[in-house]
Protein backbone atom coordinates (compact mmCIF):
# COMPACT_ATOMS: atom_id res chain seq x y z
CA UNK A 1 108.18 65.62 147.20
CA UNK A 2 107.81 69.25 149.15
CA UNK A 3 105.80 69.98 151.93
CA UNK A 4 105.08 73.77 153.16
CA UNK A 5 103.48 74.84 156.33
CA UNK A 6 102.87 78.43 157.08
CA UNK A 7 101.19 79.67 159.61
CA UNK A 8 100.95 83.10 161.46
CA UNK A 9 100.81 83.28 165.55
CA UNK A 10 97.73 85.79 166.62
CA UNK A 11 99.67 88.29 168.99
CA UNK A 12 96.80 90.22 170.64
CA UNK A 13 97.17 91.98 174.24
CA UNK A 14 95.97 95.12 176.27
CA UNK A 15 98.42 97.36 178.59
CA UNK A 16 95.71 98.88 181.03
CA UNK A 17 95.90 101.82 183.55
CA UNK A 18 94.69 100.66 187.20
CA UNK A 19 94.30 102.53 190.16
CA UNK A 20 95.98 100.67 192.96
CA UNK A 21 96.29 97.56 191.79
CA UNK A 22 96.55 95.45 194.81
CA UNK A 23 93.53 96.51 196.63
CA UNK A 24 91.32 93.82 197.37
CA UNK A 25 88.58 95.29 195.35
CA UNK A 26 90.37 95.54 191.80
CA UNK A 27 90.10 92.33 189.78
CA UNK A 28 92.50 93.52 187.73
CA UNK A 29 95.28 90.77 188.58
CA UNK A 30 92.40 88.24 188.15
CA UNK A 31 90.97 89.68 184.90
CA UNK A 32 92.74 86.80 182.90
CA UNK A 33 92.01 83.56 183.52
CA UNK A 34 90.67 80.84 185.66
CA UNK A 35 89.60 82.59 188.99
CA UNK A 36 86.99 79.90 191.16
CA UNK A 37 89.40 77.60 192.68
CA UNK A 38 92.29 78.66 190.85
CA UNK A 39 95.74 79.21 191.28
CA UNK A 40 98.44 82.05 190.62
CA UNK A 41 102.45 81.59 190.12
CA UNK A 42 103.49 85.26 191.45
CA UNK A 43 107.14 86.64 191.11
CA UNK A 44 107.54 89.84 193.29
CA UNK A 45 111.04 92.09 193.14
CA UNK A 46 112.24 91.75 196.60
CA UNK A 47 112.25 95.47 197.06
CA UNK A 48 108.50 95.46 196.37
CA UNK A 49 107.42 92.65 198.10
CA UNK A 50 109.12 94.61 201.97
CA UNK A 51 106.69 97.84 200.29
CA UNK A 52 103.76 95.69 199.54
CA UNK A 53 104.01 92.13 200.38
CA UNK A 54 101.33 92.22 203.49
CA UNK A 55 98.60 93.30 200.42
CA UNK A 56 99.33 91.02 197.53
CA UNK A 57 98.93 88.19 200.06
CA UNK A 58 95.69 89.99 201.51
CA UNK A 59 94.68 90.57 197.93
CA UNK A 60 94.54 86.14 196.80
CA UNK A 61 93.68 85.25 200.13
CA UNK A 62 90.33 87.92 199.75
CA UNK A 63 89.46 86.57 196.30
CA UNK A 64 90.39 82.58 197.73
CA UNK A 65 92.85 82.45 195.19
CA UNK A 66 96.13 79.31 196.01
CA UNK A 67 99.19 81.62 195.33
CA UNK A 68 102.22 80.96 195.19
CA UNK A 69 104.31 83.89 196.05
CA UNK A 70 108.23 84.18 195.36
CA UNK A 71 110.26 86.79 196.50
CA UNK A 72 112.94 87.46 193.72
CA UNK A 73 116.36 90.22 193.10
CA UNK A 74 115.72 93.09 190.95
CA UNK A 75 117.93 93.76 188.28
CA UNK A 76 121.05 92.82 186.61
CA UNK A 77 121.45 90.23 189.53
CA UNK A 78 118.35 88.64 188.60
CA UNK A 79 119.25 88.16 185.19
CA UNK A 80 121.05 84.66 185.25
CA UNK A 81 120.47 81.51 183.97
CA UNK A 82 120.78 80.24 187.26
CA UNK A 83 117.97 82.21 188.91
CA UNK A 84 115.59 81.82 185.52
CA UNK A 85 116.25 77.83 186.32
CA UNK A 86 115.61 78.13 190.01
CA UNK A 87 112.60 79.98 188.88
CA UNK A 88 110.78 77.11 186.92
CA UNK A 89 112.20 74.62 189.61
CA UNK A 90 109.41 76.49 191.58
CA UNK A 91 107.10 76.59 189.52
CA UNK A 92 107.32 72.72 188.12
CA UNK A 93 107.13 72.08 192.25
CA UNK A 94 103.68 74.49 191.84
CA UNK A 95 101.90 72.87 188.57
CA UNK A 96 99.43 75.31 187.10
CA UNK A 97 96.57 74.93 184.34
CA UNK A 98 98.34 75.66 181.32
CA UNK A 99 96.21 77.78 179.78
CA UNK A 100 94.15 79.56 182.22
CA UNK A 101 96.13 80.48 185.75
CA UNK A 102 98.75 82.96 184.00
CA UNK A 103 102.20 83.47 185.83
CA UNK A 104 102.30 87.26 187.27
CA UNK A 105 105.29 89.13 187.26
CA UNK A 106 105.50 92.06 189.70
CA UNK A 107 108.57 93.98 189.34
CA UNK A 108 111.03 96.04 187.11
CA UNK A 109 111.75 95.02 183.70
CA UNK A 110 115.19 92.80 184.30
CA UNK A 111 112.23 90.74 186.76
CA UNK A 112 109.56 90.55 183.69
CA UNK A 113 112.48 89.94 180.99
CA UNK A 114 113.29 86.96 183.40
CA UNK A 115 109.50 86.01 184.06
CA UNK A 116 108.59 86.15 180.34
CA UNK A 117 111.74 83.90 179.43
CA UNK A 118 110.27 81.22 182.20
CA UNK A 119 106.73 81.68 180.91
CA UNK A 120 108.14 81.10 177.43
CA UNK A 121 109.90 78.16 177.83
CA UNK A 122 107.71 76.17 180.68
CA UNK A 123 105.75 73.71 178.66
CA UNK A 124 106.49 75.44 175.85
CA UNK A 125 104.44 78.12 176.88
CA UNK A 126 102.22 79.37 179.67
CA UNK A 127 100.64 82.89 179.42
CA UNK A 128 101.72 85.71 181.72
CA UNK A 129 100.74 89.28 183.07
CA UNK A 130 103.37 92.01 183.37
CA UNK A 131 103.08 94.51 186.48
CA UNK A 132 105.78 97.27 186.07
CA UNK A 133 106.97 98.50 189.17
CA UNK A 134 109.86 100.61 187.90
CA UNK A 135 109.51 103.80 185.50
CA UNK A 136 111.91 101.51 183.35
CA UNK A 137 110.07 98.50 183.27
CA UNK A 138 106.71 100.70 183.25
CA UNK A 139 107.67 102.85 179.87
CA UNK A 140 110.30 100.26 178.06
CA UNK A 141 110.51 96.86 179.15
CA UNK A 142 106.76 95.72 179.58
CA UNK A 143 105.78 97.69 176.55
CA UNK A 144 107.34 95.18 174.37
CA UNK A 145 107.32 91.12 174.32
CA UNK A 146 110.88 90.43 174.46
CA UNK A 147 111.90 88.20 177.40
CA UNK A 148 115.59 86.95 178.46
CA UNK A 149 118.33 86.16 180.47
CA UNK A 150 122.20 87.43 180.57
CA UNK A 151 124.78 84.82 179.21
CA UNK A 152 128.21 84.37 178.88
CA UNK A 153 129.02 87.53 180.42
CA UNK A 154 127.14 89.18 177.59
CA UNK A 155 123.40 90.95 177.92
CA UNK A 156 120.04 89.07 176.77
CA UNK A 157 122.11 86.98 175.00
CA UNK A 158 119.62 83.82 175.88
CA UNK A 159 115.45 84.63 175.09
CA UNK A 160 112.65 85.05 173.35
CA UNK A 161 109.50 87.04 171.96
CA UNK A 162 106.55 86.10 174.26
CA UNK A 163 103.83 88.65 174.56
CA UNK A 164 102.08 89.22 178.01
CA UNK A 165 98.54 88.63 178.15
CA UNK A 166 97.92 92.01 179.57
CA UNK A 167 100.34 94.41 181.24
CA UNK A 168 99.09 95.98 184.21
CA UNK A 169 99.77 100.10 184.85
CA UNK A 170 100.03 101.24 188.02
CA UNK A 171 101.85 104.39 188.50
CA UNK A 172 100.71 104.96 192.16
CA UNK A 173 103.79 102.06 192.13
CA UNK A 174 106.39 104.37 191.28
CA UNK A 175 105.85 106.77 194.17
CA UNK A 176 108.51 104.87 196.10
CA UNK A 177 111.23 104.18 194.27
CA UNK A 178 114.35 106.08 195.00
CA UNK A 179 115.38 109.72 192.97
CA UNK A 180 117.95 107.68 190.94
CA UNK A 181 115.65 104.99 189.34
CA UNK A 182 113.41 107.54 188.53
CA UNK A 183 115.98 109.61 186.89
CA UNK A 184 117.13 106.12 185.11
CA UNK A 185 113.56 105.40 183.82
CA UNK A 186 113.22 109.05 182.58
CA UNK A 187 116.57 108.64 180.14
CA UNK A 188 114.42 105.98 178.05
CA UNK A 189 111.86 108.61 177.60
CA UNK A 190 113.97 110.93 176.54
CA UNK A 191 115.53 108.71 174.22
CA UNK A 192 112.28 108.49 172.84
CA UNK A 193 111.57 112.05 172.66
CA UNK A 194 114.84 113.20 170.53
CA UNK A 195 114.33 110.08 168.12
CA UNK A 196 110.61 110.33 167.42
CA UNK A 197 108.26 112.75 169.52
CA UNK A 198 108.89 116.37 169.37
CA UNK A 199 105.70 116.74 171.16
CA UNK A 200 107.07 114.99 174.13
CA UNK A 201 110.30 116.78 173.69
CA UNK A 202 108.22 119.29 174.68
CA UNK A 203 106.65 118.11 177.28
CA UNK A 204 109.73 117.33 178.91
CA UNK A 205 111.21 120.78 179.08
CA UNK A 206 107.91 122.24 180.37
CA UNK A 207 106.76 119.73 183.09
CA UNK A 208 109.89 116.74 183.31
CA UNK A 209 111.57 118.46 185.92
CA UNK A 210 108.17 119.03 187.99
CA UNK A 211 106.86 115.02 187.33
CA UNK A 212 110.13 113.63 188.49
CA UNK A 213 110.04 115.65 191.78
CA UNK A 214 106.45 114.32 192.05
CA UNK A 215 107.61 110.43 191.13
CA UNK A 216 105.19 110.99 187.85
CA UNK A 217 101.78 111.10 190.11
CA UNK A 218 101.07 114.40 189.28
CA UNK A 219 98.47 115.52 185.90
CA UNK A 220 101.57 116.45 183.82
CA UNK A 221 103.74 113.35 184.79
CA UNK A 222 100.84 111.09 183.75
CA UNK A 223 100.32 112.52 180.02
CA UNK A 224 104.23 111.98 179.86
CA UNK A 225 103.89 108.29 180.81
CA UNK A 226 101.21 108.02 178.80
CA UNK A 227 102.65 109.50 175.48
CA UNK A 228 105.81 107.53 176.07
CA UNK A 229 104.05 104.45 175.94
CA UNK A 230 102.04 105.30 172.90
CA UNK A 231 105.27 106.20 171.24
CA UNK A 232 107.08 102.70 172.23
CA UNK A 233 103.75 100.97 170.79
CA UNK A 234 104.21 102.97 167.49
CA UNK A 235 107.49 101.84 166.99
CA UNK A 236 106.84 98.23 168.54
CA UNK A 237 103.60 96.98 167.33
CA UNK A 238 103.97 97.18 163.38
CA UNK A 239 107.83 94.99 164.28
CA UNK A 240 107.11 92.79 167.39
CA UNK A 241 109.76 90.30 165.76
CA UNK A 242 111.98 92.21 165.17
CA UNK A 243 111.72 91.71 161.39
CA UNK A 244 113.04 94.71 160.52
CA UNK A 245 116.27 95.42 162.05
CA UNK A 246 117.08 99.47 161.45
CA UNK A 247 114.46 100.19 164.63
CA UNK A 248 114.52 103.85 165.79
CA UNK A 249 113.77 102.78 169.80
CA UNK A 250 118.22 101.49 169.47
CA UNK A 251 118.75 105.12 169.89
CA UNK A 252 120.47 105.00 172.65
CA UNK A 253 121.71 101.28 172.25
CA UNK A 254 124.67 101.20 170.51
CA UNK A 255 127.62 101.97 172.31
CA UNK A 256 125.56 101.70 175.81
CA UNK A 257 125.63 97.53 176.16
CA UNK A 258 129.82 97.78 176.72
CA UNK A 259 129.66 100.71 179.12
CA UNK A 260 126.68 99.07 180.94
CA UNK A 261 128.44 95.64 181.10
CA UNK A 262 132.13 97.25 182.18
CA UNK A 263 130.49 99.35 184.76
CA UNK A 264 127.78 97.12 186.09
CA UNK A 265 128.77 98.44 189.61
CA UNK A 266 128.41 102.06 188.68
CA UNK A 267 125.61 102.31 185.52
CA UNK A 268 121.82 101.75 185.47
CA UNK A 269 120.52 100.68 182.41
CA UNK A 270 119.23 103.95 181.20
CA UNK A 271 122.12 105.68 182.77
CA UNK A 272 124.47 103.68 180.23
CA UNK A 273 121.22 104.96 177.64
CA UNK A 274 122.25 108.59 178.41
CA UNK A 275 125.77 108.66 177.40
CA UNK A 276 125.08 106.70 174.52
CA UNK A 277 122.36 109.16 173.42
CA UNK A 278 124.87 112.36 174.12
CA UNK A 279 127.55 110.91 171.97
CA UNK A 280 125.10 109.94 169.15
CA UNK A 281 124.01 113.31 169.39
CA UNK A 282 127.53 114.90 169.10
CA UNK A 283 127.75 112.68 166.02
CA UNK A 284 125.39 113.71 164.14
CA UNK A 285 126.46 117.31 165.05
CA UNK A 286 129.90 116.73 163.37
CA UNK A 287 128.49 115.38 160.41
CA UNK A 288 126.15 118.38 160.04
CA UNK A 289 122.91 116.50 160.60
CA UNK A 290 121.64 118.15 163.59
CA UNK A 291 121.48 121.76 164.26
CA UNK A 292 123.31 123.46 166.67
CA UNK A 293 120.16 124.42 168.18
CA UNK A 294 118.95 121.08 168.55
CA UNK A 295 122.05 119.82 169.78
CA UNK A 296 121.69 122.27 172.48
CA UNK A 297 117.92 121.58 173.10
CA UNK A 298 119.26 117.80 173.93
CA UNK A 299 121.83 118.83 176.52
CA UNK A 300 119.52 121.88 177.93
CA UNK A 301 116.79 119.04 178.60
CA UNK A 302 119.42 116.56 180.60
CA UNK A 303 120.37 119.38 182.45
CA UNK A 304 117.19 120.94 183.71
CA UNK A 305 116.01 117.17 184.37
CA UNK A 306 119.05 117.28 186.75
CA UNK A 307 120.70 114.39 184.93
CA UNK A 308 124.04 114.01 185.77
CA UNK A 309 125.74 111.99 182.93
CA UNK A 310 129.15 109.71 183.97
CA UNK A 311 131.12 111.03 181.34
CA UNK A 312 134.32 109.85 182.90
CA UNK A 313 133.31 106.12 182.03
CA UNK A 314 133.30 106.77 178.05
CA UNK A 315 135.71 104.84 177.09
CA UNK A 316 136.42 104.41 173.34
CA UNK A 317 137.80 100.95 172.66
CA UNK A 318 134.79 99.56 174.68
CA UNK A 319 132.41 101.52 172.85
CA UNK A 320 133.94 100.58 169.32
CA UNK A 321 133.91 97.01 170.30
CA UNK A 322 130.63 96.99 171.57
CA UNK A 323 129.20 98.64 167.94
CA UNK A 324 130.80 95.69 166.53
CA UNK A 325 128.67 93.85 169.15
CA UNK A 326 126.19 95.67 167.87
CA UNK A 327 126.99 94.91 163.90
CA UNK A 328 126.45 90.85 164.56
CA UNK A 329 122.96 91.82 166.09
CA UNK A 330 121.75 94.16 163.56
CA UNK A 331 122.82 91.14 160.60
CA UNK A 332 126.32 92.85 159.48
CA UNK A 333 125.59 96.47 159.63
CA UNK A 334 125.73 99.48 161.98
CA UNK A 335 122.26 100.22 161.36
CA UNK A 336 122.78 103.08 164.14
CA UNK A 337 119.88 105.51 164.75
CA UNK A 338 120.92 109.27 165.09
CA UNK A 339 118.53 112.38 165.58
CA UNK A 340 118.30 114.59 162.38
CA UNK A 341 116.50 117.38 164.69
CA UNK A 342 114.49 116.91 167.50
CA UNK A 343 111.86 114.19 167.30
CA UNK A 344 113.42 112.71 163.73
CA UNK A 345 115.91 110.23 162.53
CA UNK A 346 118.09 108.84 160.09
CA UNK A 347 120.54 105.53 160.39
CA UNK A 348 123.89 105.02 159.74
CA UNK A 349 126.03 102.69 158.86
CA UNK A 350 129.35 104.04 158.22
CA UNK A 351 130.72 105.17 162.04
CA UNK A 352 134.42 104.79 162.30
CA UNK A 353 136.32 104.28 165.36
CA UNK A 354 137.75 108.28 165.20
CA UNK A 355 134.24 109.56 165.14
CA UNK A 356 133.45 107.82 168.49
CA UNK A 357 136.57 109.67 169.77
CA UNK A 358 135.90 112.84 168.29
CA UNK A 359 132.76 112.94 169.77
CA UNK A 360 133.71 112.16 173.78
CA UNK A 361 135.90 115.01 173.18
CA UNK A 362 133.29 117.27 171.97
CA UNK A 363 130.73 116.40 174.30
CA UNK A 364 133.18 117.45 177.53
CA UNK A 365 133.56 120.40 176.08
CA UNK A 366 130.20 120.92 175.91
CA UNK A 367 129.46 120.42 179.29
CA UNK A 368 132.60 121.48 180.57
CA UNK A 369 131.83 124.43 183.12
């Protein structure tokens, strides 16, 4: 006797621009779900909640809405198992209908990563609504449906695929974050641009420079945040799952996840991006698959974008190691993504430890003065 289900899960959801997103007359954060007499779970970075915390209470208390609001860390520090469980410890103490008052997730994408994993695993499953407040949740993290927790010392190492219900685009949001975390944000564009996008290659070395000084509110800075995220959905949508594992948006994710772990005190996540994306790109120069030109075009861009790499962090034996990290994750090959000229790609799976070498001395020569 053999029995066979199969059955395919519907993944369906919208990422929508909104124009200030927390005023009392945008039912945006109510579009979903059960509004009369209902109830909201709402997870606010800490950092965003001293910014705006006076209007997201306005804003449920205006449309009568019970909310529960919870002040949580951003970032890496908010990535624990301990703070995902003291997460749905609230929310258990705050029961919600399970189908129709989604959990809303204000913050960067370490705070939606965490948010998704509790919305994932609370009843097996409770929708949720992603609002970015970082470039590098707004262009990377909430784009996708992936959703997790550090463990074991080791990055995302506990999580799941959950999709959003909607995600939520505000950019007037990113007008006060700090130079730094805009800069971070921007390195996952780029990333994008030299793998897949000559187009915004372009745009970058034209208007980056001027949409970073003006936090992305400016005409430019919005077609680049725009054409980022229709890039990320190119690449996402057709492999939610993760089916296929060779995936050109790992540029930049190879040798990054030791350097980021080691130097958790001194590297942002797209920071860690950046060096990794340099070194590819000195790779594929010594083998011969990227032009000189290109290669050039790559480290022009970082520089006009005022990008100052940490090049004194690369560190060889970390990075091999963590390509062997990388191996087990990618199912026993290397499957690493390098740019064959700007805006194209091929994968590898052959990089020995000397070319990692080779390549950190190139690249300071490079950009030696």
């Amino acid at each position: 006797m053999r029995w066979q289900v199969s059955q395919t899960r519907r993944v369906e959801y919208d990422l929508v621009n909104v124009e200030d997103v927390f005023d009392p007359g945008s039912e945006a954060l109510l579009s979903m779900g059960r509004v009369r007499a209902g109830r909201r779970f709402v997870v606010v970075d800490e950092c965003v909640y001293r910014h705006h915390g006076p209007r997201i209470h306005a804003y449920f208390a205006h449309h009568r809405i019970q909310a529960r609001i919870v002040p949580f860390p951003g970032g890496e520090a908010g990535k624990t198992v301990e703070r995902w469980l003291g997460l749905l410890r609230e929310l258990d103490d705050f029961p919600i209908h399970r189908r129709d008052e989604p959990v809303i997730a204000i913050g960067g994408g370490a705070l939606t990563d965490v948010v998704g994993f509790v919305a994932s695993s609370y009843r097996r499953g409770v929708p949720h609504i992603k609002v970015p407040t970082t470039l590098m949740g707004y262009v990377d993290a909430s784009v996708g449906i992936k959703a997790g927790v550090n463990f074991n010392d080791r990055k995302n190492r506990l999580g799941s695929f959950e999709p959003p219900r909607r995600v939520l685009l505000d950019r007037r949001l990113l007008a006060t974050l700090e130079p730094r975390h805009l800069r971070n944000g921007l390195c996952e564009i780029v990333k994008l641009a030299v793998i897949k996008d000559a187009e915004l290659f372009g745009l970058l070395e034209r208007h980056g420079a001027t949409g970073l000084r003006a936090a992305f509110q400016d005409a430019h800075g919005g077609d680049i945040l725009d054409r980022a995220i229709d890039g990320m959905l190119e690449e996402l949508a057709p492999n939610l799952f993760e089916d296929e594992l060779a995936r050109k948006v790992d540029f930049g994710h190879t040798f990054s996840y030791g350097l980021e772990t080691r130097f958790e005190d001194r590297l942002l996540h797209g920071e860690a991006v950046l060096l990794d994306i340099l070194v590819s790109t000195a790779i594929a120069r010594h083998r011969g698959l990227l032009a000189v030109g290109h290669a050039a075009r790559i480290l022009g861009l970082v520089g006009r974008l005022g990008i100052a790499p940490a090049l004194e962090l690369l560190d060889v034996e970390l990075m091999w190691q963590s390509l062997q990290d990388r191996v087990e994750h990618r199912n026993g090959h290397q499957r690493v993504p390098l740019p064959a000229a700007i805006g194209e790609c091929v994968f590898v799976d052959d990089i020995a430890r000397a070319e990692i070498a080779a390549s950190i001395d190139t690249l300071k020569q490079w950009t030696r003065p």
